[in-house]
C-alpha atoms as a PDB file:
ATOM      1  CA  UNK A   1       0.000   0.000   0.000  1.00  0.00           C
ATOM      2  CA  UNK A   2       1.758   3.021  -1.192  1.00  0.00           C
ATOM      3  CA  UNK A   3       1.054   6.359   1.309  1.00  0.00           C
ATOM      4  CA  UNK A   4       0.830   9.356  -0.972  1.00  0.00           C
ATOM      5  CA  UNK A   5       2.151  12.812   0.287  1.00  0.00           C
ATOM      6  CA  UNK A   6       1.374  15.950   0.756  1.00  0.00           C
ATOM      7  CA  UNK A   7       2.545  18.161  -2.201  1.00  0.00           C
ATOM      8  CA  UNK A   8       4.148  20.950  -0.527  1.00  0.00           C
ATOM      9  CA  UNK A   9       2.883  24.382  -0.613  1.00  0.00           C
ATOM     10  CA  UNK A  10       4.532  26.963  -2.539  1.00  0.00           C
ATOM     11  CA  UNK A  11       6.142  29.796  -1.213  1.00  0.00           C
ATOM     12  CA  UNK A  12       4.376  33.188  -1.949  1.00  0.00           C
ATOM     13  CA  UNK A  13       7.212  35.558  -2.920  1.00  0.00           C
ATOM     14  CA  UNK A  14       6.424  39.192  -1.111  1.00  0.00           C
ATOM     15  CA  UNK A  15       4.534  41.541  -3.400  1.00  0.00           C
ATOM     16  CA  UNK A  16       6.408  44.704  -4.979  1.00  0.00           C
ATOM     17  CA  UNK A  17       5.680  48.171  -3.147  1.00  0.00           C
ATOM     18  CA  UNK A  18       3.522  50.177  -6.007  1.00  0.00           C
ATOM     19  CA  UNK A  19       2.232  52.385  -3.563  1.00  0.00           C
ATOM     20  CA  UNK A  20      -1.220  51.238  -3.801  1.00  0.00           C
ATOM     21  CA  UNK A  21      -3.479  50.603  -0.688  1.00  0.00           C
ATOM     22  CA  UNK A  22      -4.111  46.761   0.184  1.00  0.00           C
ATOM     23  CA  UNK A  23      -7.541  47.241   0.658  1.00  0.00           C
ATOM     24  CA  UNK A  24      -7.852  49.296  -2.589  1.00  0.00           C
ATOM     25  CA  UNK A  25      -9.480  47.468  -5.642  1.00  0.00           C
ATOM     26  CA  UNK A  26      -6.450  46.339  -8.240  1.00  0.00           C
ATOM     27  CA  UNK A  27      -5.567  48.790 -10.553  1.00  0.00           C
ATOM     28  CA  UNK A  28      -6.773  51.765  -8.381  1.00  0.00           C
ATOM     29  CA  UNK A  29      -4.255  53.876  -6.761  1.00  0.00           C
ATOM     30  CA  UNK A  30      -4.839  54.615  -3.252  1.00  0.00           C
ATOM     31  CA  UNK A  31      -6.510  58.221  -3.082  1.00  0.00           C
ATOM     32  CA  UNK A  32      -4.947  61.393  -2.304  1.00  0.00           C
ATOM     33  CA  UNK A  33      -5.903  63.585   0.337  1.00  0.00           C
ATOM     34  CA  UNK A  34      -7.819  66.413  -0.647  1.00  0.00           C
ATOM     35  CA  UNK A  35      -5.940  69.425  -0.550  1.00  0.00           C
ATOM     36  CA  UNK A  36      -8.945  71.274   1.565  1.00  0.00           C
ATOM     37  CA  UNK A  37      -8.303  68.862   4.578  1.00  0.00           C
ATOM     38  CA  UNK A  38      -4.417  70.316   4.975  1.00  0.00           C
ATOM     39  CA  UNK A  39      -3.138  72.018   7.130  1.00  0.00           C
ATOM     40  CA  UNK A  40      -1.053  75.092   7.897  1.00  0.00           C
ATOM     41  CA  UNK A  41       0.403  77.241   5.185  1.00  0.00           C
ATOM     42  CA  UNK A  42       1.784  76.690   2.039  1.00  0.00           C
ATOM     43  CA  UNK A  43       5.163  76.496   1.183  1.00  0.00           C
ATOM     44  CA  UNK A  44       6.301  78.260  -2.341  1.00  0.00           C
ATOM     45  CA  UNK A  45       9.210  76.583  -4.512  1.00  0.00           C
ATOM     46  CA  UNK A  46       9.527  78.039  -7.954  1.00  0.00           C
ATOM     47  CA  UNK A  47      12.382  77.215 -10.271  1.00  0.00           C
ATOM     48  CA  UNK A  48      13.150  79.220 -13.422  1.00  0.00           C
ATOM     49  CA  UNK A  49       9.366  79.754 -14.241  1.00  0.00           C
ATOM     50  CA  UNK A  50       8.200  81.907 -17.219  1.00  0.00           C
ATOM     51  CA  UNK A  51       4.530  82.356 -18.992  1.00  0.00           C
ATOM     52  CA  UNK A  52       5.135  83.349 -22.823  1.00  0.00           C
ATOM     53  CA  UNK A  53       2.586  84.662 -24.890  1.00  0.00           C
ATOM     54  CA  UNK A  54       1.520  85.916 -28.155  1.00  0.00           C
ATOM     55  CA  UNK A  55       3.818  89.214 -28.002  1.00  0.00           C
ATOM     56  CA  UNK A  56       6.604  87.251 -25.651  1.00  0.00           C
ATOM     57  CA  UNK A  57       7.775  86.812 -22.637  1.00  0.00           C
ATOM     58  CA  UNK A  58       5.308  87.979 -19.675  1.00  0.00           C
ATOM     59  CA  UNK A  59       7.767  86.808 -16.957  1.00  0.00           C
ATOM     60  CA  UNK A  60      10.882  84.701 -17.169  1.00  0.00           C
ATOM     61  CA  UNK A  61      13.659  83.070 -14.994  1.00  0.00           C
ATOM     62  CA  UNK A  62      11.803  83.045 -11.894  1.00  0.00           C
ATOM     63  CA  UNK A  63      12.733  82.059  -8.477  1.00  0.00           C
ATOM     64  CA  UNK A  64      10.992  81.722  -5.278  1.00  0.00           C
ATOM     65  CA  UNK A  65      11.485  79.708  -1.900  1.00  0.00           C
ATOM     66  CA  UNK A  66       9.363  80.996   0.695  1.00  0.00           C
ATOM     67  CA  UNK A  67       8.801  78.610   3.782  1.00  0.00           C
ATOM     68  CA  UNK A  68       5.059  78.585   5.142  1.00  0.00           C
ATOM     69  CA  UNK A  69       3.546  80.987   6.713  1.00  0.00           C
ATOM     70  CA  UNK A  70       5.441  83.655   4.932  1.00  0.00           C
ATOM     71  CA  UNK A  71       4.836  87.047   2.589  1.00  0.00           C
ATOM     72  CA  UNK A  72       6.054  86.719  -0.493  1.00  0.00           C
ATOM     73  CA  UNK A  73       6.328  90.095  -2.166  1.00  0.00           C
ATOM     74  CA  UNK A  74       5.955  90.641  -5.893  1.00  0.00           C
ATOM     75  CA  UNK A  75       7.548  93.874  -6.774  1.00  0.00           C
ATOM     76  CA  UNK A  76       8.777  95.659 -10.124  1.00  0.00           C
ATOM     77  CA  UNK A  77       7.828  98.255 -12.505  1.00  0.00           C
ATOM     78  CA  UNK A  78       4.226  98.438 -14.070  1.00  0.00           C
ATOM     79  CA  UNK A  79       4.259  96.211 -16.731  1.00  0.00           C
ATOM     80  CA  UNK A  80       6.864  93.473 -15.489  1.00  0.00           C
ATOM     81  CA  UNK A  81       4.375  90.802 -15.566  1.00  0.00           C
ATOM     82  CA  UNK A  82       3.707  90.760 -11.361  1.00  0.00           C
ATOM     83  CA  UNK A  83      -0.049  90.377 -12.086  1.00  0.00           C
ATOM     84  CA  UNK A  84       0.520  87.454 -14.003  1.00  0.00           C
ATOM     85  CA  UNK A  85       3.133  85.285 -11.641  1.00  0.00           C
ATOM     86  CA  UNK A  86       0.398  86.033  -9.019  1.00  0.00           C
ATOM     87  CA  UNK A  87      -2.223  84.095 -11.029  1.00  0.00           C
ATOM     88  CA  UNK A  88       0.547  81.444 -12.490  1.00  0.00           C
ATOM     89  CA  UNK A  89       1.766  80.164  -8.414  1.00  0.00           C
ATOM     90  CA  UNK A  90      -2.330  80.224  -7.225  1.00  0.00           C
ATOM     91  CA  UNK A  91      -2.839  77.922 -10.523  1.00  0.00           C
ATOM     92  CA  UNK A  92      -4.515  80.049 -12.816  1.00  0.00           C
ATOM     93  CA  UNK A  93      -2.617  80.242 -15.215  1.00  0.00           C
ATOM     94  CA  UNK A  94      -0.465  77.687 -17.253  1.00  0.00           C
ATOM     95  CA  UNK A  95       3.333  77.989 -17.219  1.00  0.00           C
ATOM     96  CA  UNK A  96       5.289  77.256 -20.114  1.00  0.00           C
ATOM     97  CA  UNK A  97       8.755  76.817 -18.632  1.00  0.00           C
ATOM     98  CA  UNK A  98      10.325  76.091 -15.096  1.00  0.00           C
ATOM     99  CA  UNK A  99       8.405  73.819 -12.605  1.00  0.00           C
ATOM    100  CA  UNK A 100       7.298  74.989  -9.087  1.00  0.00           C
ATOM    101  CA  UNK A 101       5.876  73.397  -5.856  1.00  0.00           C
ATOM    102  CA  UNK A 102       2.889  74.879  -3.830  1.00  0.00           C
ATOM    103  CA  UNK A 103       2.634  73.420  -0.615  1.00  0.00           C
ATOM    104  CA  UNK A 104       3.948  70.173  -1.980  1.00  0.00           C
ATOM    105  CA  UNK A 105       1.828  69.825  -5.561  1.00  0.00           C
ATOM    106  CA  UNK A 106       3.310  70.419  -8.627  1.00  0.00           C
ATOM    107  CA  UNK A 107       1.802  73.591 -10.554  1.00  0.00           C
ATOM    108  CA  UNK A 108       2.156  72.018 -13.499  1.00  0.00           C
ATOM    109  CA  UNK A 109       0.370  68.606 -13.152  1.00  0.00           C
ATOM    110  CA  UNK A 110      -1.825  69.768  -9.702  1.00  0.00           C
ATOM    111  CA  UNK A 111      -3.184  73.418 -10.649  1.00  0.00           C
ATOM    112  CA  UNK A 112      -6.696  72.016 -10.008  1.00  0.00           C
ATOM    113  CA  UNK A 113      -5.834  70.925  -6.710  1.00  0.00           C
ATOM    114  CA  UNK A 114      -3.796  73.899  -6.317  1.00  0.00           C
ATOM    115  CA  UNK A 115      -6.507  76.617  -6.725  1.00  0.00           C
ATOM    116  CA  UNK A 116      -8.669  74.502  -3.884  1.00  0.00           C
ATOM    117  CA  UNK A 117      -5.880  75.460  -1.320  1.00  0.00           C
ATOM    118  CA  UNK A 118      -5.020  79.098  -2.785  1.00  0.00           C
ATOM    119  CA  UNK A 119      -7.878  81.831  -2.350  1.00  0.00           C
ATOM    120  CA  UNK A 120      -7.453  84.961  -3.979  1.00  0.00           C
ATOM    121  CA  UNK A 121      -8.120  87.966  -1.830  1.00  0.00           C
ATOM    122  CA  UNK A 122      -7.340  91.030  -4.068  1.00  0.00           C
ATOM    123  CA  UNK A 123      -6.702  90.899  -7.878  1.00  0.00           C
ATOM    124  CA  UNK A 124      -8.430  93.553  -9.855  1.00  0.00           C
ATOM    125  CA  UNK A 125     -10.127  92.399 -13.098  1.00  0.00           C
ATOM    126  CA  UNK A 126     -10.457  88.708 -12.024  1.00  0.00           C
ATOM    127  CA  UNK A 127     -12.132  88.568  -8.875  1.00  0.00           C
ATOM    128  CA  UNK A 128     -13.711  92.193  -8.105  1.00  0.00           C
ATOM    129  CA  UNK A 129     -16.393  93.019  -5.981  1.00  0.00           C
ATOM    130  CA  UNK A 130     -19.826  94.030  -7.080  1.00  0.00           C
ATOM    131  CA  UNK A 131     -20.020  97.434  -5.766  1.00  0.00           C
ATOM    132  CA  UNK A 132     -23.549  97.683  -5.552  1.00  0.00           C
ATOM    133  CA  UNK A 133     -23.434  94.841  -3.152  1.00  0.00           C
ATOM    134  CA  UNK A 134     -23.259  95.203   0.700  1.00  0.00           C
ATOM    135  CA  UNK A 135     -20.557  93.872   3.108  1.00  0.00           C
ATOM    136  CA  UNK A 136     -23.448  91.558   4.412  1.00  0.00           C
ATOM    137  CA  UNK A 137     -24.568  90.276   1.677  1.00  0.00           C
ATOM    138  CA  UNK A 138     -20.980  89.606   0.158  1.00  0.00           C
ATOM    139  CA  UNK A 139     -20.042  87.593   3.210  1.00  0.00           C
ATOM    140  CA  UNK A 140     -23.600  85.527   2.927  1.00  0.00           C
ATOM    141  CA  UNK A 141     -23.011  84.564  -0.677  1.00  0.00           C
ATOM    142  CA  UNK A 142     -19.159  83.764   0.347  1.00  0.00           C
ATOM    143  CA  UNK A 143     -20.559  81.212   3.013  1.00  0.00           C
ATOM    144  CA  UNK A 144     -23.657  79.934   0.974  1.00  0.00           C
ATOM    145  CA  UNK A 145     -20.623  79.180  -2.007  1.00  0.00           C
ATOM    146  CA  UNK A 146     -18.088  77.575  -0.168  1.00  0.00           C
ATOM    147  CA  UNK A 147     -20.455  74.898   1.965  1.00  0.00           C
ATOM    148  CA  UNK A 148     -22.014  74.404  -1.354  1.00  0.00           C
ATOM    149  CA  UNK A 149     -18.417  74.049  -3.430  1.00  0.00           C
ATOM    150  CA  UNK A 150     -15.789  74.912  -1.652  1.00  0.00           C
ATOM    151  CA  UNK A 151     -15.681  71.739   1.115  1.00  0.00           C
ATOM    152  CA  UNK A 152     -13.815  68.973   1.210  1.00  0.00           C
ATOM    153  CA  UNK A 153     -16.030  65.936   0.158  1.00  0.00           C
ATOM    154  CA  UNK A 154     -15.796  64.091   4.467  1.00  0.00           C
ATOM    155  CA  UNK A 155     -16.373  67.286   5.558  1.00  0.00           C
ATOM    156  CA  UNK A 156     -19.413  68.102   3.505  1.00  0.00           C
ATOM    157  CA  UNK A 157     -21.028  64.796   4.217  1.00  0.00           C
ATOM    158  CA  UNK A 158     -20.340  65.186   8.168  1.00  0.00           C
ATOM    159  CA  UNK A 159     -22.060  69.172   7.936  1.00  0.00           C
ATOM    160  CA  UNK A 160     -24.923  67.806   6.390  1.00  0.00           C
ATOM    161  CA  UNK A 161     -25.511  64.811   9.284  1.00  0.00           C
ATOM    162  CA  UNK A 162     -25.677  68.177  11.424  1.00  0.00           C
ATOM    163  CA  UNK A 163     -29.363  69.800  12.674  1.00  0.00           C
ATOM    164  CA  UNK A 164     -29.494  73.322  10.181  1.00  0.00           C
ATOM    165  CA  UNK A 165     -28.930  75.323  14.118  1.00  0.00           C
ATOM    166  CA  UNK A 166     -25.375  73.861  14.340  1.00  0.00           C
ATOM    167  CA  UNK A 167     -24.446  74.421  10.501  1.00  0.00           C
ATOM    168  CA  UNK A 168     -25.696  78.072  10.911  1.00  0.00           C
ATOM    169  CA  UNK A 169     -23.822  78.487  14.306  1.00  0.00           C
ATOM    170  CA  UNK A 170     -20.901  76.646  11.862  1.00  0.00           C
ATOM    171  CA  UNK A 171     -21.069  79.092   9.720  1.00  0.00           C
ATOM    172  CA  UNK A 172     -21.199  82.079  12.348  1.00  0.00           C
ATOM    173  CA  UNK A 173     -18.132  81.239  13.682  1.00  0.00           C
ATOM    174  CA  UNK A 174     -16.357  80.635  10.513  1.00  0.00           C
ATOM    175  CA  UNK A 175     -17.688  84.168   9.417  1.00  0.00           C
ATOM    176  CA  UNK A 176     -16.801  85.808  12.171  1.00  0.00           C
ATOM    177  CA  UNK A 177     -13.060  84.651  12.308  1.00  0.00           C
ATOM    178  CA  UNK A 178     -12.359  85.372   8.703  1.00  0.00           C
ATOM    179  CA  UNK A 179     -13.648  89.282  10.047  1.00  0.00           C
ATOM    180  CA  UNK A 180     -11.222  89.157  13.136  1.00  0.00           C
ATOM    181  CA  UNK A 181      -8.372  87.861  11.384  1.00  0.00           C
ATOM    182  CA  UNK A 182      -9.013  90.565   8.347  1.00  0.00           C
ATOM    183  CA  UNK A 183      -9.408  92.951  11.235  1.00  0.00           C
ATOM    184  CA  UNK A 184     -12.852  94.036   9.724  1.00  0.00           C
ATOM    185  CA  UNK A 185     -15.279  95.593  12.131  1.00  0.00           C
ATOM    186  CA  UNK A 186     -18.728  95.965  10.800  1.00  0.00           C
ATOM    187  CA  UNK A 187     -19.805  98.429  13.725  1.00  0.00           C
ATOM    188  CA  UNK A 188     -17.222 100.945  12.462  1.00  0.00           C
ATOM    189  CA  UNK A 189     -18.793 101.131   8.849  1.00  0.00           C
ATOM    190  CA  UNK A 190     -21.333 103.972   8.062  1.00  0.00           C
ATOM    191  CA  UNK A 191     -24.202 101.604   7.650  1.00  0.00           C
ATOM    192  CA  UNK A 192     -22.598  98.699   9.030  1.00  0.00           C
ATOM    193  CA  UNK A 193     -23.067  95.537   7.249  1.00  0.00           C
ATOM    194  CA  UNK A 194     -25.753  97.316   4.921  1.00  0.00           C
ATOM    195  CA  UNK A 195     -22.834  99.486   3.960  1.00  0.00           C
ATOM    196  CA  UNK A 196     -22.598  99.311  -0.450  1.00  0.00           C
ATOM    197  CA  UNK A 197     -19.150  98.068  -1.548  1.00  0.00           C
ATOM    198  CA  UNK A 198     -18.997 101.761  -3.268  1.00  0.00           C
ATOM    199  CA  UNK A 199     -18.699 103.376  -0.163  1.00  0.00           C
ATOM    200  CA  UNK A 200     -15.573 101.992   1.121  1.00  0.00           C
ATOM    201  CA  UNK A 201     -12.564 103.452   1.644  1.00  0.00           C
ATOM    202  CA  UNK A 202      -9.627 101.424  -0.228  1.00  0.00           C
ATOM    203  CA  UNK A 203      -8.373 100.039   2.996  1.00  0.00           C
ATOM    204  CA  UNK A 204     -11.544  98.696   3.976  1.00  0.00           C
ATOM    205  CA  UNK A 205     -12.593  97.103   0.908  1.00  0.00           C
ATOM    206  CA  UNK A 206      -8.773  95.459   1.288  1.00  0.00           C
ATOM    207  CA  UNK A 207      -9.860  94.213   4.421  1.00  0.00           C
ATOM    208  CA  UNK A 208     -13.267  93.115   3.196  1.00  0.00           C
ATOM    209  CA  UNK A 209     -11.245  90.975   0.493  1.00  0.00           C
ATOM    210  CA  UNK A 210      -9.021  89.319   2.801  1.00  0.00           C
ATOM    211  CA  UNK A 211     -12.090  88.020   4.973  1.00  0.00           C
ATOM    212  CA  UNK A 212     -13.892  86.646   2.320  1.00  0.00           C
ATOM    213  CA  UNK A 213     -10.766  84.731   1.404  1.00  0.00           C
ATOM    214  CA  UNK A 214     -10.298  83.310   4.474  1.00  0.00           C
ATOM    215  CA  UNK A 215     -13.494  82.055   4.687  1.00  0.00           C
ATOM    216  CA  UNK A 216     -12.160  79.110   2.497  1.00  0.00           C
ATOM    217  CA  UNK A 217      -9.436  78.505   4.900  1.00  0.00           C
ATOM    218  CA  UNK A 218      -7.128  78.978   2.416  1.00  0.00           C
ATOM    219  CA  UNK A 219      -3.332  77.971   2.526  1.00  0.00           C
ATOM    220  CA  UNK A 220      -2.281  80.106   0.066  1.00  0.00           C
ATOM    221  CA  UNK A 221      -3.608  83.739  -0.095  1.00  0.00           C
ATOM    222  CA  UNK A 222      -2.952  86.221  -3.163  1.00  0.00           C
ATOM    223  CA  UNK A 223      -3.576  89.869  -2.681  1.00  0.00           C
ATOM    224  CA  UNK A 224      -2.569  92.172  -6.119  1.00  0.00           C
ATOM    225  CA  UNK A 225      -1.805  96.126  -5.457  1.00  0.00           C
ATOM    226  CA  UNK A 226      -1.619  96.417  -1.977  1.00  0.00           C
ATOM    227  CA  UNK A 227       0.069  99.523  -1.406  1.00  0.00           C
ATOM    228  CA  UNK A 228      -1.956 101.160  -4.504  1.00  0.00           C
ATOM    229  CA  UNK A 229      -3.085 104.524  -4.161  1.00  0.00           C
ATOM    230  CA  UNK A 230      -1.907 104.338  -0.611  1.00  0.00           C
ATOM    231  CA  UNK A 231      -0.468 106.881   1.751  1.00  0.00           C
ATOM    232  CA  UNK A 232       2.729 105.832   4.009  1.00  0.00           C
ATOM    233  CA  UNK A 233       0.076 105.478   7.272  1.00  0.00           C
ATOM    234  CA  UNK A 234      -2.266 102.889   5.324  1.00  0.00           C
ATOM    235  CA  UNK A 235       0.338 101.315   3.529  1.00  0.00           C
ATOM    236  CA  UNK A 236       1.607 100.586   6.728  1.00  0.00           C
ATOM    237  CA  UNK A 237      -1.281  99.149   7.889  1.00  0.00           C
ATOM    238  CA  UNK A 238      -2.099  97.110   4.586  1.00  0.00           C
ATOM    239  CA  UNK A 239       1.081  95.452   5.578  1.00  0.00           C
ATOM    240  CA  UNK A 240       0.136  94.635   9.284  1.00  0.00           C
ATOM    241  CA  UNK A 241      -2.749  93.098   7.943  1.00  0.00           C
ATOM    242  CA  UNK A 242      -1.162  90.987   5.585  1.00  0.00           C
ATOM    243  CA  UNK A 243       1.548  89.780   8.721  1.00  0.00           C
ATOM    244  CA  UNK A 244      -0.994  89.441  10.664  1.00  0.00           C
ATOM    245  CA  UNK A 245      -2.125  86.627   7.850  1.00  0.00           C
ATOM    246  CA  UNK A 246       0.537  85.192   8.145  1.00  0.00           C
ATOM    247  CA  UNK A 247       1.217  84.583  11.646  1.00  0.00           C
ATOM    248  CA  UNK A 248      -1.750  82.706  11.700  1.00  0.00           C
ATOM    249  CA  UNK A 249      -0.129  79.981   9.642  1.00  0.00           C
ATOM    250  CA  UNK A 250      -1.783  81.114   5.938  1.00  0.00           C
ATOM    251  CA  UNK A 251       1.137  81.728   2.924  1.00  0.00           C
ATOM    252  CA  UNK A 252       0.281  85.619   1.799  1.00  0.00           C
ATOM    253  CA  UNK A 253       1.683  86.748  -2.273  1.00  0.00           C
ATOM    254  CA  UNK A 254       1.327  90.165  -2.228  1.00  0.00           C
ATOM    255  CA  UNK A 255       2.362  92.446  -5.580  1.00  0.00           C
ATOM    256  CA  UNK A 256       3.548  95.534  -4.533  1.00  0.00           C
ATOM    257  CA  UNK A 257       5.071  98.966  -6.146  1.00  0.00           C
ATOM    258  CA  UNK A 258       7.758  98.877  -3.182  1.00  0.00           C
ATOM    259  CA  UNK A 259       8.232  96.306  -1.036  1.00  0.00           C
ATOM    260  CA  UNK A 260       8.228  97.022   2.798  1.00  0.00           C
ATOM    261  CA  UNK A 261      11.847  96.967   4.721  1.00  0.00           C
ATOM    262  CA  UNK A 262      10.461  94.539   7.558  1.00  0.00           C
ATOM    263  CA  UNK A 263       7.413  93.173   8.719  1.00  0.00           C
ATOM    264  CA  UNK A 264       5.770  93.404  12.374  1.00  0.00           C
ATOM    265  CA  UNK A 265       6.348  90.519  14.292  1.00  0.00           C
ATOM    266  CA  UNK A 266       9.620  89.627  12.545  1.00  0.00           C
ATOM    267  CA  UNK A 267       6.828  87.680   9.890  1.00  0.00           C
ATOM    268  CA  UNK A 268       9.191  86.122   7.278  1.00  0.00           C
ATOM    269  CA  UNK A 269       9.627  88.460   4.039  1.00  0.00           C
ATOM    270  CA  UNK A 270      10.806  86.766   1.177  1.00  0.00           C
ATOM    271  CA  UNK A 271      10.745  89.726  -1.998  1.00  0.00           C
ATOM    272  CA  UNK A 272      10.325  89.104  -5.877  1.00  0.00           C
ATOM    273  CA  UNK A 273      11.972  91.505  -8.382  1.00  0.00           C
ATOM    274  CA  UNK A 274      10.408  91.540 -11.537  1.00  0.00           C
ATOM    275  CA  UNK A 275      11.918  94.090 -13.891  1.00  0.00           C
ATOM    276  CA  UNK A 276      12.518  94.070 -18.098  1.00  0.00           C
ATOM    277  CA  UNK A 277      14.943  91.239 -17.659  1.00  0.00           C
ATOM    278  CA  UNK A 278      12.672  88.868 -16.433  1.00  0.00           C
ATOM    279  CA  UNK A 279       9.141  91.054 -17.451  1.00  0.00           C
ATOM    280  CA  UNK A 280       9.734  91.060 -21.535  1.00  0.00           C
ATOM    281  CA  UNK A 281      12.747  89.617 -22.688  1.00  0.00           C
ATOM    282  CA  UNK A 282      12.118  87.374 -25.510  1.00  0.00           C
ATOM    283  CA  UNK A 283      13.746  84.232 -26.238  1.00  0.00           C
ATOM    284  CA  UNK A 284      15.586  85.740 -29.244  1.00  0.00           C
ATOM    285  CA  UNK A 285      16.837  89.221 -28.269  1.00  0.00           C
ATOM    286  CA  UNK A 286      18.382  90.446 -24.965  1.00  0.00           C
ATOM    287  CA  UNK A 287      16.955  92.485 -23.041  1.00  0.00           C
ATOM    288  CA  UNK A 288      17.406  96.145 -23.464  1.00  0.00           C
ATOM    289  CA  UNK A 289      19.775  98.374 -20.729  1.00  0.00           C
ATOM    290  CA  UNK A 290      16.995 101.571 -21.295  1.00  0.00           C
ATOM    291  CA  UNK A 291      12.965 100.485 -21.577  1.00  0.00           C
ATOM    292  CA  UNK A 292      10.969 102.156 -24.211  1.00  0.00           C
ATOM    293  CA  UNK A 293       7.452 103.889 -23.531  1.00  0.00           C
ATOM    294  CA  UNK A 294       6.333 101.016 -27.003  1.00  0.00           C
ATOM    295  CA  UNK A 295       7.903  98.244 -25.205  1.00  0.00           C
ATOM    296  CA  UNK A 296       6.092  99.241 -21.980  1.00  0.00           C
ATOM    297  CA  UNK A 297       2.962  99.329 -23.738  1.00  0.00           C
ATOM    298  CA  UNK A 298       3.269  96.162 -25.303  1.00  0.00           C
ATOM    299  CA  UNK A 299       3.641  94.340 -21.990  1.00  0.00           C
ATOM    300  CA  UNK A 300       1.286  96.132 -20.666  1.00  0.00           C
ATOM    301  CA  UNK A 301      -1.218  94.629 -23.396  1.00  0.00           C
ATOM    302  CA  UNK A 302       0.013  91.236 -22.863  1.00  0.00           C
ATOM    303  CA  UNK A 303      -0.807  91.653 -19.450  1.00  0.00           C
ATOM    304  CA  UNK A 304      -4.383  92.512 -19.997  1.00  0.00           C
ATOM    305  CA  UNK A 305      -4.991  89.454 -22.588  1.00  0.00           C
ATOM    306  CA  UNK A 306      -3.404  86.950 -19.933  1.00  0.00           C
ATOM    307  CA  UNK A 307      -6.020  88.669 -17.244  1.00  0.00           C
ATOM    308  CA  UNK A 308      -9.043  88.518 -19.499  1.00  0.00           C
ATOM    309  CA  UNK A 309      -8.522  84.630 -20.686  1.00  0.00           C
ATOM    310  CA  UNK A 310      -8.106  84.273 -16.473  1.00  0.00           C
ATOM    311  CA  UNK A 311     -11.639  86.109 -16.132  1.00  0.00           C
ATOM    312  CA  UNK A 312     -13.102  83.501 -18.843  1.00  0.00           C
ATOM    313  CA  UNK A 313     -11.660  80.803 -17.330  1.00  0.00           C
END
C-alpha cells in the first residue's frame, strides 16, 4: 500500500511596493488627500518659471522659496508681468517653462488641486467686488458658495448629518473669524453691514477681500496692489494686515510697487523683483539696458490678454 504525500505548498514571494493601498481594488491607486483637509500654510518653490505669450515673454527666470507661513512680495515696474506670476503660483494660469511646488503639488500637473488650497483675496479684473453689493450680503453669498463648493467631500457629508442650528452656528463662527483675522469691524462702517461696496474706503474694501478669502481657509492667499493709491500710514497698515495673515499659519503673495523693509512681528519676508529682464525679454533678443514707452505698452497689453482669458476661465 503506497502512502501518498502531501505536495508541498509553494512559497508566496512578497509583493512589490507600487504604492497602492491593500484594501484598494487592483488597478486603483490609493486616493490622495484632498488638498482642503491640509493644514497650515503653504510652502512656495519656484524654479526658473516663465509664462510666454503671443507678443513674448510675460515673466521669465523666476525664483521663489518661501517657507510657510510667509509674505512673499511681488515687486517691479508696471508692466513686469507681477499680475501674471500672481495668477501662475495660485494655478490660474499655465506655465510654459520652469516647474514649481505649492505646498507640496506640482503647478504644473496639480493646478486644479492647487486653486482649492489658494484663495485669492485682491486681484483687480479677475475677482472684483460688485459694488452695488453690501458687506453683508458679500459675506452671505461667500458662506452659501463655499459649503455648497468649496468643502472637502468628508467634511461636507459630516455638515450635512448636522441639525441646520449647528451648521448656521458653523457658519457664524467661521464668518466671524475670517472678520477678526481681516481685522474688519462691521460696527465701524457707516451703515454697518448694509454698507454698499462703493462706499468703502480702499483700505476697507482690502480688508473686506481678505475676509472673504479666508473664509475658504485657504493655505495660500494672493492679494494684487496692496500699497496702490496708498499713503505711508495705510500702507503701513495694509502690511500689518497681511503679517498678521501670516502669523496665523496662511502663505500671503502680495504684488507691490515697493516692497516694505520689515514686517511686524519679525513675519518672514521673502521679496520678488520683476523688472525688463525677467518682465519682456524674448527668447531671441536680450533684453534692453533703457525700456521704451512702445515696449512698456506692449507688456502692458500682454498683461491685460493673460487677465481677461483668467476672467473667462
Amino acid at each position: 500500500m503506497t502512502r501518498h504525500q502531501p505536495e508541498p505548498e509553494p512559497q508566496r514571494q512578497p509583493e512589490p511596493d507600487t504604492g497602492r493601498d491593500p484594501a484598494a481594488p487592483a488597478g486603483r491607486a490609493a486616493p490622495t488627500p484632498d488638498p482642503a483637509e491640509l493644514a497650515g500654510g503653504a510652502a512656495v518653490e519656484a524654479e526658473g518659471i516663465g509664462l510666454k505669450g503671443p507678443r513674448g515673454w510675460v515673466f521669465r527666470e523666476v525664483t521663489v522659496e518661501a517657507a510657510p507661513g510667509s509674505v512673499v512680495a511681488l515687486t517691479g515696474a508696471s508692466g513686469t508681468g507681477r499680475t501674471c506670476l500672481l495668477l501662475a503660483l495660485t494655478g490660474r494660469m499655465k506655465l510654459t517653462e520652469g516647474e514649481a511646488r505649492i505646498g507640496g503639488l506640482r503647478l504644473r500637473k496639480q493646478a486644479s488641486a492647487i486653486r482649492r488650497t489658494a484663495a485669492l483675496a485682491h486681484v483687480p479684473g479677475v475677482d472684483d467686488l460688485e459694488p452695488s453689493l453690501t458687506v453683508g450680503e458679500h459675506l452671505r453669498e461667500r458662506v452659501l458658495l463655499q459649503r455648497r463648493y468649496g468643502t472637502a467631500p468628508l467634511a461636507a457629508l459630516k455638515a450635512a448629518l448636522r441639525s441646520p442650528r449647528q451648521r448656521r452656528a458653523d457658519a457664524r463662527r467661521v464668518h466671524d473669524e475670517a472678520l477678526a483675522a481681516a481685522g474688519l469691524d462691521l460696527a465701524t462702517l457707516p451703515k454697518g453691514p448694509r454698507t454698499a461696496v462703493r462706499d468703502l474706503e480702499r483700505l476697507e474694501r482690502l480688508r473686506l477681500c481678505v475676509a472673504l478669502a479666508l473664509i475658504g481657509r485657504p493655505r495660500l492667499i494672493a492679494v494684487d496692489d496692496v500699497d496702490l493709491k496708498l499713503s505711508a500710514p495705510l500702507r503701513e497698515e495694509a502690511w500689518a494686515l497681511l503679517a498678521s495673515v501670516a502669523a496665523s499659519g496662511v502663505t500671503v503673495l502680495a504684488v507691490c510697487g515697493e516692497a516694505p523693509a520689515g514686517l511686524p512681528g519679525d513675519v518672514p519676508l521673502v521679496v520678488v523683483v520683476t523688472d525688463r529682464a525677467t518682465g519682456a525679454r524674448t527668447a531671441e533678443a536680450p533684453a534692453e539696458p533703457a525700456p521704451k514707452a512702445d515696449d512698456t505698452d506692449e507688456t502692458e497689453k500682454e498683461t491685460a490678454d493673460a487677465l481677461a482669458e483668467t476672467g473667462r476661465a
